[in-house]
Protein backbone atom coordinates (compact mmCIF):
# COMPACT_ATOMS: atom_id res chain seq x y z
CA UNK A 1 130.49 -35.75 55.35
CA UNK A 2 128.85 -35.08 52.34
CA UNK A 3 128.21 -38.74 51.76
CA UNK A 4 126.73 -39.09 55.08
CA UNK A 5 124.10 -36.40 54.42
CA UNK A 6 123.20 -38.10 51.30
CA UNK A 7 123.22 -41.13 52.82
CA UNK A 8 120.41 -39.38 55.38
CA UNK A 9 118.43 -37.91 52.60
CA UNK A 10 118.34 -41.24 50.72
CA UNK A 11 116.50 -42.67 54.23
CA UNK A 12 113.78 -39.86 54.11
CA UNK A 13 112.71 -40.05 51.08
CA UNK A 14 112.16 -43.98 51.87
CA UNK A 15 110.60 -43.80 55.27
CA UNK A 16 109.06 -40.54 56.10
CA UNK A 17 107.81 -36.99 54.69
CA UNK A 18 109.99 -33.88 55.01
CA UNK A 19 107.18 -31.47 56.04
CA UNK A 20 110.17 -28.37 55.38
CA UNK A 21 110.43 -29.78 51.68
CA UNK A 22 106.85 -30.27 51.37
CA UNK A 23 106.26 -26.29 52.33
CA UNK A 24 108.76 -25.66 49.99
CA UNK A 25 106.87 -28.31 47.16
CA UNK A 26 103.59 -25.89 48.09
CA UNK A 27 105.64 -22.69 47.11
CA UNK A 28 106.90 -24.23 44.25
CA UNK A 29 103.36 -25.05 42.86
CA UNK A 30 102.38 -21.71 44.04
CA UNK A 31 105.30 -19.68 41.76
CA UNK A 32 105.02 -22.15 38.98
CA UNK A 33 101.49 -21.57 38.49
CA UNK A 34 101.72 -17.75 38.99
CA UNK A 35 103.64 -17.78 36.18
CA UNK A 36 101.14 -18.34 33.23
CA UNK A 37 99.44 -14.63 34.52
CA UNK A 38 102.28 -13.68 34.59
CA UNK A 39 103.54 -14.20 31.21
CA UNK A 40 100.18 -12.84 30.22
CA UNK A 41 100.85 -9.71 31.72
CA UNK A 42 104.58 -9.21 30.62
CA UNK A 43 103.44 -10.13 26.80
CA UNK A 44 101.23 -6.60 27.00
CA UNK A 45 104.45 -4.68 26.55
CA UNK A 46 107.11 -7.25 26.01
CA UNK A 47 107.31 -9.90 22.86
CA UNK A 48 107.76 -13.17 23.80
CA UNK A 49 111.42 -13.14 22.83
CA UNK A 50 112.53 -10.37 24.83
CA UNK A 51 110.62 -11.49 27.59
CA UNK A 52 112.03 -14.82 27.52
CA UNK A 53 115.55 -13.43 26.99
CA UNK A 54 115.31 -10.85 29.71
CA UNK A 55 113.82 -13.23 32.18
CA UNK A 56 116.36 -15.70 31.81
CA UNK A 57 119.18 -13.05 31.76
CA UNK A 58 118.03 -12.16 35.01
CA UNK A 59 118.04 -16.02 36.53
CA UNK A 60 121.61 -16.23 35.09
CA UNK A 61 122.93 -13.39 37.19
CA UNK A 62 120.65 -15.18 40.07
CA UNK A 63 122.62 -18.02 40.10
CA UNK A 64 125.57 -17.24 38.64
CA UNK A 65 127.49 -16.63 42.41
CA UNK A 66 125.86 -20.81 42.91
CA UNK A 67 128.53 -21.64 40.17
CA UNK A 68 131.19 -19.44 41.13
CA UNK A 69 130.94 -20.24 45.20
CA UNK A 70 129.43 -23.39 45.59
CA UNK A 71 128.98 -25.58 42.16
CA UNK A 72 131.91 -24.69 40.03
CA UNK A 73 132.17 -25.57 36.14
CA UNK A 74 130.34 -28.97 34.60
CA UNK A 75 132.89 -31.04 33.26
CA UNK A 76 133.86 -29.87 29.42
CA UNK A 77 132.73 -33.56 28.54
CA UNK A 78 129.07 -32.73 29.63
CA UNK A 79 128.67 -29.43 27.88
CA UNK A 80 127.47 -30.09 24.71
CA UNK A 81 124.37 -32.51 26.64
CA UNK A 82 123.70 -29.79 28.58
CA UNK A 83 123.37 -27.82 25.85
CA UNK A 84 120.99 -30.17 24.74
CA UNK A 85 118.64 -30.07 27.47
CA UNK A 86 119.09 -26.19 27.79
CA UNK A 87 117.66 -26.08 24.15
CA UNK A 88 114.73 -28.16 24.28
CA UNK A 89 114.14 -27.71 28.56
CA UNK A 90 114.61 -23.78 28.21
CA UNK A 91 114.83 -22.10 24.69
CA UNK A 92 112.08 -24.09 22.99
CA UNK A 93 110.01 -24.93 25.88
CA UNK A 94 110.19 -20.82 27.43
CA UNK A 95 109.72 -19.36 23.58
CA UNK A 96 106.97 -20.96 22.08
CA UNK A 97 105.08 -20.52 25.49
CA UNK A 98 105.42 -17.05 25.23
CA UNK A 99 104.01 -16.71 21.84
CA UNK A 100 101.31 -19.39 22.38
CA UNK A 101 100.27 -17.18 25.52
CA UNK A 102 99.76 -13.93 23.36
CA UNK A 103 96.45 -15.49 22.26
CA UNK A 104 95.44 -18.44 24.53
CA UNK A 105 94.54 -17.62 28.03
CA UNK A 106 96.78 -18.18 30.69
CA UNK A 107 94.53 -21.06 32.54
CA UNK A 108 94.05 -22.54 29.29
CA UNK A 109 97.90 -22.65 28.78
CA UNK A 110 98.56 -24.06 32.22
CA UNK A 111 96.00 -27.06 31.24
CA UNK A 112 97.74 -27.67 27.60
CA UNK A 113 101.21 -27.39 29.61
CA UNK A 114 100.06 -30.21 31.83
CA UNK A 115 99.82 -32.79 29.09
CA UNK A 116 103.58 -32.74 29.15
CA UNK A 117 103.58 -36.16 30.96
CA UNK A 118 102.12 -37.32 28.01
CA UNK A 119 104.93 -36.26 25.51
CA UNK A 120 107.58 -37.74 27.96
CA UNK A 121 105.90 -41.11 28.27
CA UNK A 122 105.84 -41.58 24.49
CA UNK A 123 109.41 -40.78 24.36
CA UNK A 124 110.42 -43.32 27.24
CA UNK A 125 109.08 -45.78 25.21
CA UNK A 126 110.33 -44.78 21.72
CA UNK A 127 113.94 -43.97 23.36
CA UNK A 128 114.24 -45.62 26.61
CA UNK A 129 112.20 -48.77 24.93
CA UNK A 130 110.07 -48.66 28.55
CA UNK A 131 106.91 -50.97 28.10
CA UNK A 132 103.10 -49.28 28.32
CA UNK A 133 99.79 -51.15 29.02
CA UNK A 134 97.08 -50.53 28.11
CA UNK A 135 95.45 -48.09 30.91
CA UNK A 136 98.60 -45.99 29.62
CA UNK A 137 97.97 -46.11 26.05
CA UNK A 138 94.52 -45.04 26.72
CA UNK A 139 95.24 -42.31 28.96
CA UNK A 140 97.92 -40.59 26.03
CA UNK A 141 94.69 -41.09 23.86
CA UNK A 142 92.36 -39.38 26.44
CA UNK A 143 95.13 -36.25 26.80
CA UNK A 144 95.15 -35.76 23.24
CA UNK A 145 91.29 -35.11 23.01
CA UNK A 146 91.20 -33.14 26.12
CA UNK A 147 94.23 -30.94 24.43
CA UNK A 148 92.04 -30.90 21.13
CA UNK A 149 89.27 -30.06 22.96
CA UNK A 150 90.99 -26.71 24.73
CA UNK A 151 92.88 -25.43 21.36
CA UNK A 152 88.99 -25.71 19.77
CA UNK A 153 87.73 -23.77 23.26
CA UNK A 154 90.49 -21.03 22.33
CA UNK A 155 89.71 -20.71 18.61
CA UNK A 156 86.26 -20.32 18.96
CA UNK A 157 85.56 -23.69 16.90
CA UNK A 158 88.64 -23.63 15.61
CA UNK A 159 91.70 -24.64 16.20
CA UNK A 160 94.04 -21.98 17.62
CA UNK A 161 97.49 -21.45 16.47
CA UNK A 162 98.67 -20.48 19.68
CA UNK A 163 97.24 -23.83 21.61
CA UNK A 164 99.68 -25.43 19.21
CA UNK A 165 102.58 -23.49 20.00
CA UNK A 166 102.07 -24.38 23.75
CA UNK A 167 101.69 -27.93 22.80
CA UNK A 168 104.80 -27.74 20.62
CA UNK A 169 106.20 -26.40 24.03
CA UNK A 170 104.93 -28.99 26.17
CA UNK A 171 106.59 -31.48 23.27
CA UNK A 172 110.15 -29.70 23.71
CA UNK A 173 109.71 -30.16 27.50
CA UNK A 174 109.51 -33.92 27.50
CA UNK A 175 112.60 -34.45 25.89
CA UNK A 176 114.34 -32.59 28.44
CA UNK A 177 112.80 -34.79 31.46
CA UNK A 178 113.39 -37.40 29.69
CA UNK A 179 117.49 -36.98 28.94
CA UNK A 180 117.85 -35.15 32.27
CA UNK A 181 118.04 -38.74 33.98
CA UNK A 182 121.88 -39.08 32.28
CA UNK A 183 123.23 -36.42 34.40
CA UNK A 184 120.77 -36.05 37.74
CA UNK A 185 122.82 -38.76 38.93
CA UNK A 186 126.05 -36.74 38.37
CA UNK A 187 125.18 -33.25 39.78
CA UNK A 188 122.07 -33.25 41.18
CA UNK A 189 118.75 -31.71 40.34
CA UNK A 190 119.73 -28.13 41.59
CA UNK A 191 122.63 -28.25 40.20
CA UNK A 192 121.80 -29.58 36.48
CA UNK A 193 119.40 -26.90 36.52
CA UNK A 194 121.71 -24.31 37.53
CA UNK A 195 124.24 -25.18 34.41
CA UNK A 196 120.55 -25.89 32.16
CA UNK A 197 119.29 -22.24 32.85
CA UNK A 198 122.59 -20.69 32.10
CA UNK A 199 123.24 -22.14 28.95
CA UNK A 200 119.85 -21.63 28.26
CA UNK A 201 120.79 -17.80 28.19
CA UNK A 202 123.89 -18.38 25.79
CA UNK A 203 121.62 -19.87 23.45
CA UNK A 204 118.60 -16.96 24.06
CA UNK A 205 120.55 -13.73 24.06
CA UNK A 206 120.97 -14.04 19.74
CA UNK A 207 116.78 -13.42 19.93
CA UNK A 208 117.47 -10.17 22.42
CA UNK A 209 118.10 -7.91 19.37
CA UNK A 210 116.71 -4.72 20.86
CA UNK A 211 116.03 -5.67 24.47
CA UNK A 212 118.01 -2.49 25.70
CA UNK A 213 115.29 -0.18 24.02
CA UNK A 214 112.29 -3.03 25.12
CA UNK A 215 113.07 -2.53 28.73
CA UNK A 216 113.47 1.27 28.29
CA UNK A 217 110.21 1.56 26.58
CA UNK A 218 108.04 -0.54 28.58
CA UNK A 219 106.41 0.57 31.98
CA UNK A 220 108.49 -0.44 35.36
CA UNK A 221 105.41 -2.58 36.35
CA UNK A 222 105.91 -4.73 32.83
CA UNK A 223 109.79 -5.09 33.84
CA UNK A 224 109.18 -5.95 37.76
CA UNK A 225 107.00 -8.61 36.49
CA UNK A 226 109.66 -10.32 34.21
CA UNK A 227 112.26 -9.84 37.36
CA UNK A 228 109.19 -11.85 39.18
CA UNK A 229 108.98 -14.81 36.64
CA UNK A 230 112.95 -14.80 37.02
CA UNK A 231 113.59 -15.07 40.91
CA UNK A 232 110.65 -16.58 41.92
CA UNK A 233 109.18 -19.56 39.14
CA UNK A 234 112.43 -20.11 37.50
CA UNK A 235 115.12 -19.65 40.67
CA UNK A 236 112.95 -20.80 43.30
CA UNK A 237 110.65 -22.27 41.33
CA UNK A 238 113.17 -24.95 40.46
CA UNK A 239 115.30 -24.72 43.57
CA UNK A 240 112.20 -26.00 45.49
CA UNK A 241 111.29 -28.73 43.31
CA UNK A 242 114.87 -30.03 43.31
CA UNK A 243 114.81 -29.57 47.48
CA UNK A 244 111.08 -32.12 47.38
CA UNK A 245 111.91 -34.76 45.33
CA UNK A 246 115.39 -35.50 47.24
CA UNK A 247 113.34 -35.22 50.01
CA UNK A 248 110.11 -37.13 49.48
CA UNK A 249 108.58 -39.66 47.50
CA UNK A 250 108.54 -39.33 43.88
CA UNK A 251 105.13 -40.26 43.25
CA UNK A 252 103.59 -37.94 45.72
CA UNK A 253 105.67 -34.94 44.17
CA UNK A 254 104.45 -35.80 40.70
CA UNK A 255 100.99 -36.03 41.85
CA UNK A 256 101.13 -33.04 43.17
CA UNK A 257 101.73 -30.97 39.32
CA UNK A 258 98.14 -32.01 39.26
CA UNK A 259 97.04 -28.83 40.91
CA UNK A 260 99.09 -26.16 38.85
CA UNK A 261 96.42 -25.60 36.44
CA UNK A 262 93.69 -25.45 39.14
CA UNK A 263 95.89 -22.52 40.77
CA UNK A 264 97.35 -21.42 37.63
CA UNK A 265 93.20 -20.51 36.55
CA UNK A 266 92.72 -19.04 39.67
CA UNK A 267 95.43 -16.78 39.78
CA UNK A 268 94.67 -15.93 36.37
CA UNK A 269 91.13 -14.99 37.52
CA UNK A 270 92.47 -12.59 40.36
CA UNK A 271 95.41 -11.05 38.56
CA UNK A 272 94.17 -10.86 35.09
CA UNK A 273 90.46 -11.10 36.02
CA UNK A 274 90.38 -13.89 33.02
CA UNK A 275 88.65 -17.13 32.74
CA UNK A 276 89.03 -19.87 30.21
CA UNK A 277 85.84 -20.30 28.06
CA UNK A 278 83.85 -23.44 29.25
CA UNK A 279 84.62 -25.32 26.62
CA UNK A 280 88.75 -25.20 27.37
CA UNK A 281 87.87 -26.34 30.99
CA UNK A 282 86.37 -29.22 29.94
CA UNK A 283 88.81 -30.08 27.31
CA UNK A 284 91.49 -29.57 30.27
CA UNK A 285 89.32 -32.04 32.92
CA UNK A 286 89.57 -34.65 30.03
CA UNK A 287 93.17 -34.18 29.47
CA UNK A 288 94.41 -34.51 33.25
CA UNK A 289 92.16 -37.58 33.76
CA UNK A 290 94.25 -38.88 30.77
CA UNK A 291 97.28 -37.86 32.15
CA UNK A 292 95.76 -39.58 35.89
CA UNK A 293 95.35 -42.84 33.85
CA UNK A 294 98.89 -42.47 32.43
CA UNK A 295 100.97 -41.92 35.60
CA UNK A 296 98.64 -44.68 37.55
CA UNK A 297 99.42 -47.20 34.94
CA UNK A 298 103.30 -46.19 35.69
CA UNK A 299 102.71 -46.76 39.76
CA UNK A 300 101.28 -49.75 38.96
CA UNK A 301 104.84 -50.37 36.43
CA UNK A 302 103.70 -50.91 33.70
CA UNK A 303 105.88 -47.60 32.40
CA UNK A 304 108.59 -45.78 33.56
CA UNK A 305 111.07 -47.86 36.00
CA UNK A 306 113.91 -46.39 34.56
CA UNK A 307 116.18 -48.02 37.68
CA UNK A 308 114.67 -51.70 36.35
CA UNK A 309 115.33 -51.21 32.68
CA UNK A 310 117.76 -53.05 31.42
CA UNK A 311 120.77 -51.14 29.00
């Protein structure tokens, strides 16, 4: 039965849309990009450690009845990768956001985040020895000024410290979309991030020293947004973008991470009544016309046909 169904899903995402997985690809952007603001507004009474700790605390417990009911245990074999990708997907992708987004606006952060495509295509072709053409190597060029551009826009002509921790972040991320690829055939994309976020907590709670006393001390609305950034961008957050890519085609789900930091500085604007400064908009226009450049050179495969490359 189950191969059937995967058979069926394997037929969808070649022929037609899923218009149910595309609603839940629009809710997905929708949390995801709430949760820059969001950060913002946890980080006035929680450090970025405890946040990060307590948010992913609260995920664990989430979807710790998936592993128990439905999942079960990875095999022991496949621990010590997943380890991996929890440390550079979750603990140093989740961490140095939070710090970076104690000084950097939260639209500003969403823009630096979305040069992540960038990091990941350099390491596909350092690691996975993928080929690049020139459109692509231009685009990773364009990025990088457009992410310059946006850490100058947040320093007030200088460079800000915290821009680089969220490119530092954006760094760690790539190597975990990268390596994911070994196991998403194995478990699925749900699933792998199911086992990811959990031992992502493991490796968190030795930075929770004094959480107790941080959630006692802080405000309830400080706490209900951390429970927030836990059910809804990291549970459902990720549970929806697993559900859209088995369901539709790859390229228009990608495409579609284009308009997180478009929502992600409007929500910012109605929640935290904060704007980036002009100057970190335009650094962020130049950057996602890089990244445009970069993932049309890999339609066009010149980069990135994993399934082609030969081991």
């Amino acid at each position: 039965m189950k191969n059937s169904e995967f058979q069926v899903d394997e037929v969808t995402v070649d022929t037609s849309l899923d218009w149910s997985s595309l609603i839940a690809l629009a809710v997905t952007l929708l949390v995801w990009s709430s949760a820059f603001a969001a950060i913002k507004a946890a980080l006035e009474h929680y450090t970025p450690l405890h946040l990060a700790v307590l948010r992913f605390m609260i995920s664990s417990l989430i979807l710790l009845p998936f592993v128990f009911f439905k999942f079960g245990l990875p095999q022991l074999k496949d621990l010590p990768f997943i380890f991996f990708l929890s440390a550079t997907g979750m603990l140093l992708y989740h961490i140095p956001l939070c710090i970076g987004e104690q000084t950097v606006a939260a639209g500003s952060a969403s823009l630096l985040i979305a040069t992540a495509p960038v990091f990941t295509a350099i390491l596909a072709v350092i690691i996975l020895k993928e080929k690049m053409n020139p459109l692509g190597w231009a685009g990773i060029i364009i990025s990088f000024a457009g992410a310059a551009v946006i850490s100058l826009g947040e320093g007030d002509f200088g460079l800000e410290l915290g821009a680089l921790w969220i490119l530092c972040a954006a760094f760690m991320e790539s190597f975990y979309f990268v390596y994911q690829k070994k196991l998403l055939p194995k478990y699925g994309a749900f699933r792998l991030t199911t086992y990811v976020i959990m031992a992502g907590t493991i490796l968190m709670i030795p930075f929770g020293k004094d959480l107790l006393k941080a959630v006692i001390t802080a405000p309830p609305s400080a706490t209900i947004t951390v429970v927030y950034l836990a059910i809804f961008p990291t549970c459902i957050g990720y549970a929806g973008w697993a559900y859209a890519t088995s369901r539709n085609p790859a390229s228009l789900v990608a495409s579609s991470l284009f308009l997180n930091p478009v929502m992600a500085i409007f929500i910012a604007w109605i929640w935290l009544d904060e704007m980036p400064t002009f100057i970190s908009i335009m650094g962020g226009v130049i950057a996602i016309v890089g990244v445009w450049m970069l993932q049309s050179s890999r339609r066009s495969g010149a980069i990135w046909d994993v399934s082609k490359r030969k081991t």
